[in-house]
N, C-alpha and C. Protein backbone atom coordinates (compact mmCIF):
# COMPACT_ATOMS: atom_id res chain seq x y z
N UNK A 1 -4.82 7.29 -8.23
CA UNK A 1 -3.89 8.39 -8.14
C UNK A 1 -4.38 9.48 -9.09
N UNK A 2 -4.43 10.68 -8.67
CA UNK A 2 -5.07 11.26 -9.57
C UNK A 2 -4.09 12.11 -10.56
N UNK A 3 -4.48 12.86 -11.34
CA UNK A 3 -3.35 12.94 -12.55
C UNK A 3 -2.28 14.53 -11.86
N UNK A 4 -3.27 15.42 -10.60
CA UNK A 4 -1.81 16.06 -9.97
C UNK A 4 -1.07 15.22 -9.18
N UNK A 5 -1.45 14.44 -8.66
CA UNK A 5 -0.47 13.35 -7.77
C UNK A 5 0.65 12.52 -8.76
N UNK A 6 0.03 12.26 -10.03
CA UNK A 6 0.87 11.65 -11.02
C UNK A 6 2.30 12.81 -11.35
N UNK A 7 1.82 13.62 -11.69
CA UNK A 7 2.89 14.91 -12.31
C UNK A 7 3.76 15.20 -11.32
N UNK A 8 2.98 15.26 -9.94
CA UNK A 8 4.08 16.14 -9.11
C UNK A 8 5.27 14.45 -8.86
N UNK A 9 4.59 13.37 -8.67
CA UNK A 9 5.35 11.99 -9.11
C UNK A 9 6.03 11.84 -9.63
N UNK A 10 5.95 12.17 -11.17
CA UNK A 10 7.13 12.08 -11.95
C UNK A 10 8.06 13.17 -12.05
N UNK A 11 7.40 14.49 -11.50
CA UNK A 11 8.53 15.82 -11.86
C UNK A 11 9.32 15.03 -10.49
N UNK A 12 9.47 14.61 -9.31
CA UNK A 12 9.77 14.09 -8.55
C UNK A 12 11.46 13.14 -8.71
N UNK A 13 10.48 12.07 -9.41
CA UNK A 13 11.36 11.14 -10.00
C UNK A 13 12.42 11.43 -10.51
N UNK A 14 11.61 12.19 -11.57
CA UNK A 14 12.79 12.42 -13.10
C UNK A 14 13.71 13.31 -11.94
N UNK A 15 14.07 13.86 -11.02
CA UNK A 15 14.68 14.75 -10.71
C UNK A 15 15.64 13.75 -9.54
N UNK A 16 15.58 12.67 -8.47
CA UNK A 16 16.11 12.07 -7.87
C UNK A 16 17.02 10.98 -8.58
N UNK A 17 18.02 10.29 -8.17
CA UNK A 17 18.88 9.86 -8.94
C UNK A 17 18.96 8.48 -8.13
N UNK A 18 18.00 7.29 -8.70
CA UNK A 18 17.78 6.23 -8.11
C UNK A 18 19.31 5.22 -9.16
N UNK A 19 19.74 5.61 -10.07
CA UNK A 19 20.34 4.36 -10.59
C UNK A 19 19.95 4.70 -11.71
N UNK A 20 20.68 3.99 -12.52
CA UNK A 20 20.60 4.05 -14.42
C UNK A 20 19.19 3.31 -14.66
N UNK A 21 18.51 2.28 -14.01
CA UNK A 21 17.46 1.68 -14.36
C UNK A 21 16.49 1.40 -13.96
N UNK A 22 16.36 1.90 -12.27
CA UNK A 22 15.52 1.68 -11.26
C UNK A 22 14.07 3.00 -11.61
N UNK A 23 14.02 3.71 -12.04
CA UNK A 23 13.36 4.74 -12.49
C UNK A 23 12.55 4.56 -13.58
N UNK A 24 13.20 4.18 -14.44
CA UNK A 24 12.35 4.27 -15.97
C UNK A 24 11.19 3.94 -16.19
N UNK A 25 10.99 2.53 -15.84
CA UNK A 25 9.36 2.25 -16.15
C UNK A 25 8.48 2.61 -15.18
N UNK A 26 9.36 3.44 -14.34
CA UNK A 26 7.66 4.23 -13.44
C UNK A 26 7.77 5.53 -14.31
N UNK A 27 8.77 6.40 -14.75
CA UNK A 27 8.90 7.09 -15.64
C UNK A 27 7.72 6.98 -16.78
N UNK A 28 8.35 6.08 -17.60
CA UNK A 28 7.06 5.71 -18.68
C UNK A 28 5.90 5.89 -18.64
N UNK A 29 5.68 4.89 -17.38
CA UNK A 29 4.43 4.71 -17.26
C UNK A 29 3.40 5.66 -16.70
N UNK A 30 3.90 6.46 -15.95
CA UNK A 30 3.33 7.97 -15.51
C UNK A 30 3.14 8.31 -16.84
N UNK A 31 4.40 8.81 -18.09
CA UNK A 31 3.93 9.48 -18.86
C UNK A 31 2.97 8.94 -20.19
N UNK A 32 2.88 7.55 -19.85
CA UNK A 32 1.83 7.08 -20.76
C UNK A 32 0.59 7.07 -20.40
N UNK A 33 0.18 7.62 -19.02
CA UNK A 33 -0.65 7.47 -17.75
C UNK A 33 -1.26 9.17 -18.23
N UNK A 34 -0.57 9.75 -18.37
CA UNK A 34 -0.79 11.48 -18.01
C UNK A 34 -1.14 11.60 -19.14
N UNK A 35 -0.76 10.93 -20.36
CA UNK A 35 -1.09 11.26 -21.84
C UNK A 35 -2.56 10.86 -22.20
N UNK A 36 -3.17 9.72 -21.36
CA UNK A 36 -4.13 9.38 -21.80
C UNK A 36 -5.50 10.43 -20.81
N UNK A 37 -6.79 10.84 -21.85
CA UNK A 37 -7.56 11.84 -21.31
C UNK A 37 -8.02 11.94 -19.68
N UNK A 38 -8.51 10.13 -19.27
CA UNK A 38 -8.10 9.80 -18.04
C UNK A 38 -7.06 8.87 -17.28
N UNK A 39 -5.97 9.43 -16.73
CA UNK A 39 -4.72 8.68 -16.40
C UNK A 39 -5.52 7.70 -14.97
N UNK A 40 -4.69 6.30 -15.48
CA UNK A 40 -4.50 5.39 -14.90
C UNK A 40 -3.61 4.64 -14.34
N UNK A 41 -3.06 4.54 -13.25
CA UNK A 41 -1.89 3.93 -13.28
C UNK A 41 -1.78 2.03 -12.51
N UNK A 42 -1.13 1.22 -13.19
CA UNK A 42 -1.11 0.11 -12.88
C UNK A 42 -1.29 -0.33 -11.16
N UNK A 43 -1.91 -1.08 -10.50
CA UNK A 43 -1.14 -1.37 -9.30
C UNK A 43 -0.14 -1.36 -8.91
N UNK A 44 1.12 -2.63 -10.04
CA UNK A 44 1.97 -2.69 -9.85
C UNK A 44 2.87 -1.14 -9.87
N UNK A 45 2.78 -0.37 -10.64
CA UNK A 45 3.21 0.45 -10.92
C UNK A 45 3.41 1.43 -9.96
N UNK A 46 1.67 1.55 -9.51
CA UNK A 46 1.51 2.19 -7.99
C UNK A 46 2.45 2.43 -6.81
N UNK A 47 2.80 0.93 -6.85
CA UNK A 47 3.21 0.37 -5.44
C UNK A 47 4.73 1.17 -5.68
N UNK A 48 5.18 0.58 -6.80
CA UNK A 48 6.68 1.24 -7.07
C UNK A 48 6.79 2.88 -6.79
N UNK A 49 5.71 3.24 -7.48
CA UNK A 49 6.21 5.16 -7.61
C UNK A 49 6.22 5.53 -5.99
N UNK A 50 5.07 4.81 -4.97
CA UNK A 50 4.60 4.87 -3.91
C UNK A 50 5.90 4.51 -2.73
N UNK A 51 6.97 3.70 -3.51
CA UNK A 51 8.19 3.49 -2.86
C UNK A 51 9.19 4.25 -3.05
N UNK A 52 9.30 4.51 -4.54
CA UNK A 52 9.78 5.27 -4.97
C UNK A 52 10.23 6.66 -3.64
N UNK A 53 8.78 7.17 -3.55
CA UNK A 53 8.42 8.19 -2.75
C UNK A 53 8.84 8.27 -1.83
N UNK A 54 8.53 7.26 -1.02
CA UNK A 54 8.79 6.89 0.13
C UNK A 54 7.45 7.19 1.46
N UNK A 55 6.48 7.26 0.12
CA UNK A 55 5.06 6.83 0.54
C UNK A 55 4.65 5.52 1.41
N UNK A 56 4.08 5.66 2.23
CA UNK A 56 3.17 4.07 2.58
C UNK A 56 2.16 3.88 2.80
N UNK A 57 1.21 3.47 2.46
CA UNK A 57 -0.50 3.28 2.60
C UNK A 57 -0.39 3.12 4.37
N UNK A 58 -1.78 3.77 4.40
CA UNK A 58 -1.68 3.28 5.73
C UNK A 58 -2.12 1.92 6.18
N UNK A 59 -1.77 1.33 7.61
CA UNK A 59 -2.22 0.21 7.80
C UNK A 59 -3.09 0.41 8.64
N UNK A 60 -4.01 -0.48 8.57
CA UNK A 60 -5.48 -0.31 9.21
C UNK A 60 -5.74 -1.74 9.94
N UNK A 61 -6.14 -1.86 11.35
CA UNK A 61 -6.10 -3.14 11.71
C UNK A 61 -7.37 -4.05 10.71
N UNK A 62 -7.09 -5.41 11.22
CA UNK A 62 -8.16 -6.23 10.60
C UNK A 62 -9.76 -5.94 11.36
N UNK A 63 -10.84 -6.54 10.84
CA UNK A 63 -11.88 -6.66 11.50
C UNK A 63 -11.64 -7.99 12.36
N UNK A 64 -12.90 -7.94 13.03
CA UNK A 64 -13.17 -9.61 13.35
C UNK A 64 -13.35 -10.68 12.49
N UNK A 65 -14.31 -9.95 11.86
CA UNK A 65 -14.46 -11.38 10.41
C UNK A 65 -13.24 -11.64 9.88
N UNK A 66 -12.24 -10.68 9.31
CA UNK A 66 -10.72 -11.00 8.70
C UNK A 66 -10.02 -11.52 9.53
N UNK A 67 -10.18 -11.81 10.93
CA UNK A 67 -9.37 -12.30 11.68
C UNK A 67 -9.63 -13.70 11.67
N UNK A 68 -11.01 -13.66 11.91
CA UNK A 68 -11.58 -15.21 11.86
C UNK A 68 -11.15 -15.83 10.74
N UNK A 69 -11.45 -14.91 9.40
CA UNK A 69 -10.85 -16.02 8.16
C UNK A 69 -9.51 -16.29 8.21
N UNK A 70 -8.85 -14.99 8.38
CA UNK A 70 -7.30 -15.44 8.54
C UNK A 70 -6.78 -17.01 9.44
N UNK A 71 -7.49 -17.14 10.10
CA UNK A 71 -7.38 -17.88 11.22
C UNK A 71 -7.37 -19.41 10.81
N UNK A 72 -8.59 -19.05 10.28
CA UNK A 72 -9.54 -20.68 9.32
C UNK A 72 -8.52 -20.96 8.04
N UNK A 73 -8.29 -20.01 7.47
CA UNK A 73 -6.80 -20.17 6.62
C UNK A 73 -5.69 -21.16 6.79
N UNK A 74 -5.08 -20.31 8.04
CA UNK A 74 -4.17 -21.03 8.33
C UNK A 74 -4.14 -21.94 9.72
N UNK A 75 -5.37 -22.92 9.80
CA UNK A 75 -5.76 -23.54 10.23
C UNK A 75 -5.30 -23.67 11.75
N UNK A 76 -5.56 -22.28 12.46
CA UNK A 76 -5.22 -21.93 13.85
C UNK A 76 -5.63 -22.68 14.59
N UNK A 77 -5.10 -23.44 15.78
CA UNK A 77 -5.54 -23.65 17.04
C UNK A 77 -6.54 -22.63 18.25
N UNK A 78 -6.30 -21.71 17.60
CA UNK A 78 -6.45 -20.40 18.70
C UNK A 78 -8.21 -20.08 18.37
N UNK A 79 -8.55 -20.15 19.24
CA UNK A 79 -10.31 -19.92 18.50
C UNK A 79 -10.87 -18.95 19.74
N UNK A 80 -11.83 -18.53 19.42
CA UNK A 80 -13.11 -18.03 20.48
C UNK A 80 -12.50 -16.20 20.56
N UNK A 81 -12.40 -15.54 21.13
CA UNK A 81 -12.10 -14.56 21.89
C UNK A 81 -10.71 -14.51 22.10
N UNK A 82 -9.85 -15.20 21.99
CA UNK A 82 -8.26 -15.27 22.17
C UNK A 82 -7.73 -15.10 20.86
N UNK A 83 -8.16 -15.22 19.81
CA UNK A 83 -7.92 -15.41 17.95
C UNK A 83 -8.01 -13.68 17.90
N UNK A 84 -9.20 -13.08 19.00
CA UNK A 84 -8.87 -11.69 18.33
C UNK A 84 -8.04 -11.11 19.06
N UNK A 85 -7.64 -11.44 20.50
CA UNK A 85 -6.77 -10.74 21.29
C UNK A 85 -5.43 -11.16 20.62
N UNK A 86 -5.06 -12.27 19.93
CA UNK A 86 -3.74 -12.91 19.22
C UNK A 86 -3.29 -11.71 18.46
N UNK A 87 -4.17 -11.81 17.15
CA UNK A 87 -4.44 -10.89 15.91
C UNK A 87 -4.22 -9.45 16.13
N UNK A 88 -4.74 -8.93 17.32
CA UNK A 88 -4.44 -7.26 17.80
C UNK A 88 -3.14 -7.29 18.08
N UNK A 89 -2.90 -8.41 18.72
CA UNK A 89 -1.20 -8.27 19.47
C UNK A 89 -0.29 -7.87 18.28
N UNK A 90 -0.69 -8.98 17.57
CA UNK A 90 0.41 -8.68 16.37
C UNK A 90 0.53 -7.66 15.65
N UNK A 91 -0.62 -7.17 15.57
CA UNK A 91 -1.01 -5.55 15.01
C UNK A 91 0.06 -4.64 15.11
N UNK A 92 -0.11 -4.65 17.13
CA UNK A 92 0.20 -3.99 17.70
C UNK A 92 1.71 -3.36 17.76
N UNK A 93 2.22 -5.22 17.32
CA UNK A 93 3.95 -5.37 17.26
C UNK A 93 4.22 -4.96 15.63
N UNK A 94 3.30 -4.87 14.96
CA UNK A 94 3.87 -3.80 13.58
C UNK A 94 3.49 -2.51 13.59
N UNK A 95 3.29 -2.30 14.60
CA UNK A 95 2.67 -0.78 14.80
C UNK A 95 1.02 -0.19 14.23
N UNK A 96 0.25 -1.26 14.20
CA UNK A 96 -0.89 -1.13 13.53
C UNK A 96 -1.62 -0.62 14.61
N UNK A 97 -2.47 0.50 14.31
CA UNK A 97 -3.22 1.04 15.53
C UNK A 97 -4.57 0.67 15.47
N UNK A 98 -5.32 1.01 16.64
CA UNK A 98 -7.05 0.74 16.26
C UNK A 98 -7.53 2.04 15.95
N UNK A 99 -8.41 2.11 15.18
CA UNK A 99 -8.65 3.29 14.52
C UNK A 99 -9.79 3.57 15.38
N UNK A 100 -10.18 5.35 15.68
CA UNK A 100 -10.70 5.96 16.41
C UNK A 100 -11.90 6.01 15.98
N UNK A 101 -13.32 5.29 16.56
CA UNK A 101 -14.88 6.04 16.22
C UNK A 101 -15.13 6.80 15.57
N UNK A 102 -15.35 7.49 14.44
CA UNK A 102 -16.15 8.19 14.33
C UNK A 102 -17.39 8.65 15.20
């Protein structure tokens, strides 16, 4: 996150009215984040301000290989050419799109 994405974040925050306690330590931590020469902000921390927001990363389908491991994981029945048509489906039913060629 870079340190204008941080500021306009917390001028953000500090200004919406989540609750007496739901705020603060993304509060903080932005401004302990912005204070230092290069700001960093936690993952965890990330994820929160990023909800906060009402931001969401985007979702990006799996590859083949991630499908296959996923698969081998959780020790699927489903193998060959049907493991990836499975895997898209489900994608599909969270709204995950296939991303366009370059």
């Amino acid at each position: 996150m870079s340190r204008e994405a941080m500021q306009k974040a917390l001028a953000y925050i500090e200004e919406v009215d989540y609750g007496p306690y739901d705020k603060w330590p993304v509060i903080i931590a932005l401004k302990q984040a912005l204070a230092e020469p290069e700001p960093v902000i936690d993952k965890t921390i990330a994820k929160r301000i990023a909800t906060q927001l009402g931001w969401e990363p985007p979702k990006k389908p799996l590859s083949e290989d991630e499908i296959a491991q996923a698969m081998y994981r959780a020790d699927a029945i489903v193998t060959g050419p049907m493991q990836f048509r499975f895997a898209k489906e489900i994608e599909r039913a969270h709204g995950i799109k296939e991303q366009e060629h370059e």
